[in-house]
N, C-alpha and C. Protein backbone atom coordinates (compact mmCIF):
# COMPACT_ATOMS: atom_id res chain seq x y z
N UNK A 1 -1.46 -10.27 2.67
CA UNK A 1 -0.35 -10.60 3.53
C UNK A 1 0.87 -10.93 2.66
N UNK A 2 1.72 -10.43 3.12
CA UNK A 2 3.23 -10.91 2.59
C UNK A 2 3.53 -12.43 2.49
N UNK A 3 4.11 -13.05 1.89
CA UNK A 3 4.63 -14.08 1.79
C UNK A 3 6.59 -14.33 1.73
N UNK A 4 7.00 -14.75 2.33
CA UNK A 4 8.57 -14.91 2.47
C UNK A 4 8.67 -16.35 1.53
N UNK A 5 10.14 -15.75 0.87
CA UNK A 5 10.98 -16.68 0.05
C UNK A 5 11.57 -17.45 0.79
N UNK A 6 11.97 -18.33 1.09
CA UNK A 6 12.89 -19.54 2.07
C UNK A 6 14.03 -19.66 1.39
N UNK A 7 14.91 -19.08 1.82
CA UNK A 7 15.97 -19.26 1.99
C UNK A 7 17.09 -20.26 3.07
N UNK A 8 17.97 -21.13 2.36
CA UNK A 8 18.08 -21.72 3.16
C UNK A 8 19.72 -20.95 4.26
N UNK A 9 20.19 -20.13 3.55
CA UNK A 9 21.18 -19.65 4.09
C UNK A 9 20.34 -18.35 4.97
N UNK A 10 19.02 -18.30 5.28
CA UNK A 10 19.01 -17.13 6.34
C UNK A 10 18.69 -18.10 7.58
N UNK A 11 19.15 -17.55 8.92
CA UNK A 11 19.08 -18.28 9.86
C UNK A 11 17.67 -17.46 10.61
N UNK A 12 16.92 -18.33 11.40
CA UNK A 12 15.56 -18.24 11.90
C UNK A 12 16.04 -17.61 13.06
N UNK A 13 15.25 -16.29 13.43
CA UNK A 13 15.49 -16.08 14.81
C UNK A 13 14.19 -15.54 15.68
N UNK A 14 14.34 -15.18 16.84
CA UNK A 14 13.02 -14.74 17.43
C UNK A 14 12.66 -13.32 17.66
N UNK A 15 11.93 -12.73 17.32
CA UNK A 15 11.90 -11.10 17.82
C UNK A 15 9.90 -11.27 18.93
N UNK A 16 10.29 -9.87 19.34
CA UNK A 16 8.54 -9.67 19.92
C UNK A 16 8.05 -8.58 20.06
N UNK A 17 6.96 -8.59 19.58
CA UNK A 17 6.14 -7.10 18.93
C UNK A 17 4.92 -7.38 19.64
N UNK A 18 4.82 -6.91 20.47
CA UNK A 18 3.44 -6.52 21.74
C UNK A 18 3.76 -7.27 22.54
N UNK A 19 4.79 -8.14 23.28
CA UNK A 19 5.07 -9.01 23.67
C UNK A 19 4.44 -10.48 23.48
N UNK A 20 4.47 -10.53 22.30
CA UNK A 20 4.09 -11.81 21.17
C UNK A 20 5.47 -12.05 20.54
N UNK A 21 5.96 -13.22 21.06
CA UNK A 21 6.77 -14.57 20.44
C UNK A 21 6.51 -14.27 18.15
N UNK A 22 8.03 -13.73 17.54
CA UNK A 22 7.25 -14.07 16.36
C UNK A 22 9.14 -14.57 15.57
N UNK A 23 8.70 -15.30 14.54
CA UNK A 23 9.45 -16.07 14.07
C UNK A 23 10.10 -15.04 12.65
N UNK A 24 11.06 -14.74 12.92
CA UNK A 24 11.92 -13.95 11.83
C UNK A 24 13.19 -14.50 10.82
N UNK A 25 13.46 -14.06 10.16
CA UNK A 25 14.95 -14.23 9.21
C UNK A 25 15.82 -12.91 9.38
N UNK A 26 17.42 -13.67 9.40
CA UNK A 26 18.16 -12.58 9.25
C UNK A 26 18.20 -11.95 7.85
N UNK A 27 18.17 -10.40 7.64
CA UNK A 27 18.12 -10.06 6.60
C UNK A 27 16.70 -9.39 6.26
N UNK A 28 15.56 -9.93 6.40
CA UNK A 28 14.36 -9.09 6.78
C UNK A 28 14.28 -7.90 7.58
N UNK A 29 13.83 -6.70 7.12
CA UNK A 29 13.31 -5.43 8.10
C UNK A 29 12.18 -5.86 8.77
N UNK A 30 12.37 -5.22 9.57
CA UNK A 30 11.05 -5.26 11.20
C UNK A 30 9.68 -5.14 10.74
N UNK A 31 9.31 -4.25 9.11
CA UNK A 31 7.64 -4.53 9.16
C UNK A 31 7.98 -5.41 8.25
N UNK A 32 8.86 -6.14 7.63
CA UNK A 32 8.65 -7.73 6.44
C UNK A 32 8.14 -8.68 7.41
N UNK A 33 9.23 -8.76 8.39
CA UNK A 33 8.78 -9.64 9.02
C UNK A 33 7.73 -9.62 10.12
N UNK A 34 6.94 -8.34 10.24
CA UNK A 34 5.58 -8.33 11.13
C UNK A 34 4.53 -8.95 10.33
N UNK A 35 4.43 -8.42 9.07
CA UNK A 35 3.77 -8.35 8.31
C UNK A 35 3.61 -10.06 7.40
N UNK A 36 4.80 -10.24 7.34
CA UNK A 36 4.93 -11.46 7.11
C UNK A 36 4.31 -12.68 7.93
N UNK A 37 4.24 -12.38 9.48
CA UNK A 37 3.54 -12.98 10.47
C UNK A 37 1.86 -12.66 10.59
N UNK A 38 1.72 -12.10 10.09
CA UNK A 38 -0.06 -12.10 10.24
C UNK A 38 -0.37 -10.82 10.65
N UNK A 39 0.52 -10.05 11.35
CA UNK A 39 0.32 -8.54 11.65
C UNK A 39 -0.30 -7.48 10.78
N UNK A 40 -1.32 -7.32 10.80
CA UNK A 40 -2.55 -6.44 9.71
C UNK A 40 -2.09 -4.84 9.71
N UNK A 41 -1.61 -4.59 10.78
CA UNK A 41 -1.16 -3.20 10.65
C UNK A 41 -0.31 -2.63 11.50
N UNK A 42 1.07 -1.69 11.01
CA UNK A 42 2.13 -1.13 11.79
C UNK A 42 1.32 -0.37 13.18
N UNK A 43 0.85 0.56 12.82
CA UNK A 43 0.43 1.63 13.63
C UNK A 43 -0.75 2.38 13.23
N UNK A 44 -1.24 2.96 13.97
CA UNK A 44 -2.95 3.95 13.74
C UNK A 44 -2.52 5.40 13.55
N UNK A 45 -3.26 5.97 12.47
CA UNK A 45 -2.84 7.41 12.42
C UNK A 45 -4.02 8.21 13.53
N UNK A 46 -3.00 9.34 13.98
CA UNK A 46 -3.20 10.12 14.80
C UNK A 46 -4.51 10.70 14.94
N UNK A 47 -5.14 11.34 13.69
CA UNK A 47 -6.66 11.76 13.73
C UNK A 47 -7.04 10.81 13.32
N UNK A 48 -7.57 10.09 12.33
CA UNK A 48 -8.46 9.48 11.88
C UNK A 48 -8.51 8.44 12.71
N UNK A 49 -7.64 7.84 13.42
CA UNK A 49 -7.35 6.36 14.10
C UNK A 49 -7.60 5.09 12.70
N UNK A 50 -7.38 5.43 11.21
CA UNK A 50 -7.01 4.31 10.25
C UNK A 50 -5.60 3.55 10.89
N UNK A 51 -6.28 2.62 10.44
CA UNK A 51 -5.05 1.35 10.55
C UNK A 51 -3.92 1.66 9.44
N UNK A 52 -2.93 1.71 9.47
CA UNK A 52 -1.66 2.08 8.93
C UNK A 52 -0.31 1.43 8.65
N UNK A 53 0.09 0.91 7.35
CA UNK A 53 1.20 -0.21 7.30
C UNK A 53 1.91 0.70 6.43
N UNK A 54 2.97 -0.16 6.50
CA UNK A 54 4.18 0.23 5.47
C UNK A 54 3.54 0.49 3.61
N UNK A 55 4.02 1.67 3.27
CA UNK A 55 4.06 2.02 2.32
C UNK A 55 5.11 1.99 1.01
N UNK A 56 5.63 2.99 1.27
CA UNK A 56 6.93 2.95 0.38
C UNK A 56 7.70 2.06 0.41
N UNK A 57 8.35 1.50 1.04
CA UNK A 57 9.21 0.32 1.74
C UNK A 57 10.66 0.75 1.50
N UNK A 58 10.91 2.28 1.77
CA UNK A 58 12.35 3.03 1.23
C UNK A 58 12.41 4.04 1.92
N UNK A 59 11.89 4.08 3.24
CA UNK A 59 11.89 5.32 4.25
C UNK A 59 11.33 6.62 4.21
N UNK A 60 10.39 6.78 3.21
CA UNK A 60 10.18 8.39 2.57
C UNK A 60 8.80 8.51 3.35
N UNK A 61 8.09 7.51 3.75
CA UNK A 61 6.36 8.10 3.95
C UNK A 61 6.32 7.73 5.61
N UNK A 62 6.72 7.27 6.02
CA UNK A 62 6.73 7.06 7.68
C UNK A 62 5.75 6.35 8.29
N UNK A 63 5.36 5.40 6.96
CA UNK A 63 3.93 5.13 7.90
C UNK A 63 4.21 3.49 8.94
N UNK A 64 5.94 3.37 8.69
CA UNK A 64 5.91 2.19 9.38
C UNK A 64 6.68 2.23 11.27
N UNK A 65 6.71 3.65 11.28
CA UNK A 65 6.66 3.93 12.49
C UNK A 65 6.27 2.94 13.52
N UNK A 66 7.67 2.58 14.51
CA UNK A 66 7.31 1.74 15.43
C UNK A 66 8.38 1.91 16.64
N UNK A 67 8.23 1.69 18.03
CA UNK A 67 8.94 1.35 18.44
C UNK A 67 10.16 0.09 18.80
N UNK A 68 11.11 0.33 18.72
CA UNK A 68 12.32 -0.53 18.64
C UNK A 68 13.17 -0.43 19.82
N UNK A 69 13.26 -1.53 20.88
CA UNK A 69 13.91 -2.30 21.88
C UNK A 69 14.34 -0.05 22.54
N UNK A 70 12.83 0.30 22.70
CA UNK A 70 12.72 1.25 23.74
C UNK A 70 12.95 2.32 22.84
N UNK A 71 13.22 2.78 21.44
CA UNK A 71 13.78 3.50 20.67
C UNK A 71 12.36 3.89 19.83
N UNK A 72 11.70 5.11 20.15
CA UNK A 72 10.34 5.22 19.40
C UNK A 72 10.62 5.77 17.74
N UNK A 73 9.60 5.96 16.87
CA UNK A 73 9.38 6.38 15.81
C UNK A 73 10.83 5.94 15.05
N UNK A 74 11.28 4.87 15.30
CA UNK A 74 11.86 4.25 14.11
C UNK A 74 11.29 3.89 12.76
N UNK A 75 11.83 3.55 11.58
CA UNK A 75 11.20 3.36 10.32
C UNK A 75 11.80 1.81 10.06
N UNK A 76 10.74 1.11 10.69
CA UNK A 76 10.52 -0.76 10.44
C UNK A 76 11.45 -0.17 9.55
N UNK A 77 10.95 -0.38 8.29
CA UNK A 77 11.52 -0.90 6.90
C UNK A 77 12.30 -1.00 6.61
N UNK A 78 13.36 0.09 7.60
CA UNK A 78 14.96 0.41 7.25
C UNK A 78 15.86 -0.33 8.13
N UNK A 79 15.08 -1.28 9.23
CA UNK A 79 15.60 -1.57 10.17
C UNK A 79 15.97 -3.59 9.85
N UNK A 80 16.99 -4.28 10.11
CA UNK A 80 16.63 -5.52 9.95
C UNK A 80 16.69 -6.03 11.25
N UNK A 81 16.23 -7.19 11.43
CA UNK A 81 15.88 -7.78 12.58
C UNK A 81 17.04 -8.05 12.78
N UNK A 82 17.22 -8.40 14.32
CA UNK A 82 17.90 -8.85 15.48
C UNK A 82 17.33 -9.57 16.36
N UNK A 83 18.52 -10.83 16.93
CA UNK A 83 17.83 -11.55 17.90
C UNK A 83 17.17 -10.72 19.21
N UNK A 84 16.24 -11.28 19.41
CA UNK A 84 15.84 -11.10 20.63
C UNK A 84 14.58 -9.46 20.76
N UNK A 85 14.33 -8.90 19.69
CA UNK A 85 13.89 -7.58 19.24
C UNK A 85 12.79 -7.45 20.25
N UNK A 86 12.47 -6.55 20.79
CA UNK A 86 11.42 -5.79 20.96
C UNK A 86 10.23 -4.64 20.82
N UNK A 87 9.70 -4.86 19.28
CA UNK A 87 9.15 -4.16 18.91
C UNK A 87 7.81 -3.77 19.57
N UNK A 88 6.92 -2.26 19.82
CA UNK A 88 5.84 -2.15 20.15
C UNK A 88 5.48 -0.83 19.14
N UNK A 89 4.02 -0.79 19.30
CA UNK A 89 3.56 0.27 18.11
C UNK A 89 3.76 1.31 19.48
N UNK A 90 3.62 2.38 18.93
CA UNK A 90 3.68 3.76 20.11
C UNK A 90 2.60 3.92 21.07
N UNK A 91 2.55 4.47 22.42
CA UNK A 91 1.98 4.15 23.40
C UNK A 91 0.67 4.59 22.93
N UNK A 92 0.36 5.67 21.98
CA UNK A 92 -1.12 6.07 21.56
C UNK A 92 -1.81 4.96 21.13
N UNK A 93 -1.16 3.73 20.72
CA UNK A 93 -1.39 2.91 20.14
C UNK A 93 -1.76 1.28 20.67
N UNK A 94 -1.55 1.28 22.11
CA UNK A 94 -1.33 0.20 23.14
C UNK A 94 -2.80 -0.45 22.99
N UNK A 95 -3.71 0.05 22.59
CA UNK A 95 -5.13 -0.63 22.54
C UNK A 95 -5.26 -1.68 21.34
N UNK A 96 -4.24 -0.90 20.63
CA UNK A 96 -4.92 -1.99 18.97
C UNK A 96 -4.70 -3.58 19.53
N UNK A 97 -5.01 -3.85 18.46
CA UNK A 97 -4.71 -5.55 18.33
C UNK A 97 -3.99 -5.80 17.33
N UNK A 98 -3.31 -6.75 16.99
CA UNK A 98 -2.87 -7.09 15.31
C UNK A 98 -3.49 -7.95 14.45
């Protein structure tokens, strides 16, 4: 699991990814801060159904594919949080757990 630096100049805000309450920083991308929360994995690949997280962390491998406040196959990594976010993994995906 990730661990976050504390900063005292980033301000705390709230986002929600499966409709789970999760505690973010401004300045963090959408899988730092999933991932940072206990979230084990972005999304499931298509055949195999493996559990699937961020890789590269520079937009090139796609494996952090997620939906964003209704906006599918975004790339977490590139994205930084915003109040109020609504992240979900893609509807193939509505069974997992985190």
């Amino acid at each position: 699991m990730l661990k976050r630096i504390q900063s005292s100049k980033s301000k705390k805000i709230t986002i929600f990814f499966e409709e789970k309450q999760i505690a973010a920083y401004e300045g963090e991308s959408v899988a730092a801060a999933l991932l940072c929360s206990g979230v084990k994995h972005i999304r499931t690949a298509p055949v195999s159904g493996t559990s699937r997280a961020p890789y590269c962390w520079m937009g090139v491998c796609f494996e952090c594919l997620l939906e964003i406040d209704g906006q599918p196959n975004l790339q977490s990594c590139l994205i930084p949080v915003q109040e109020g976010m609504k992240i979900r993994r893609h509807a193939l995906n509505d069974g997992d757990s985190a």
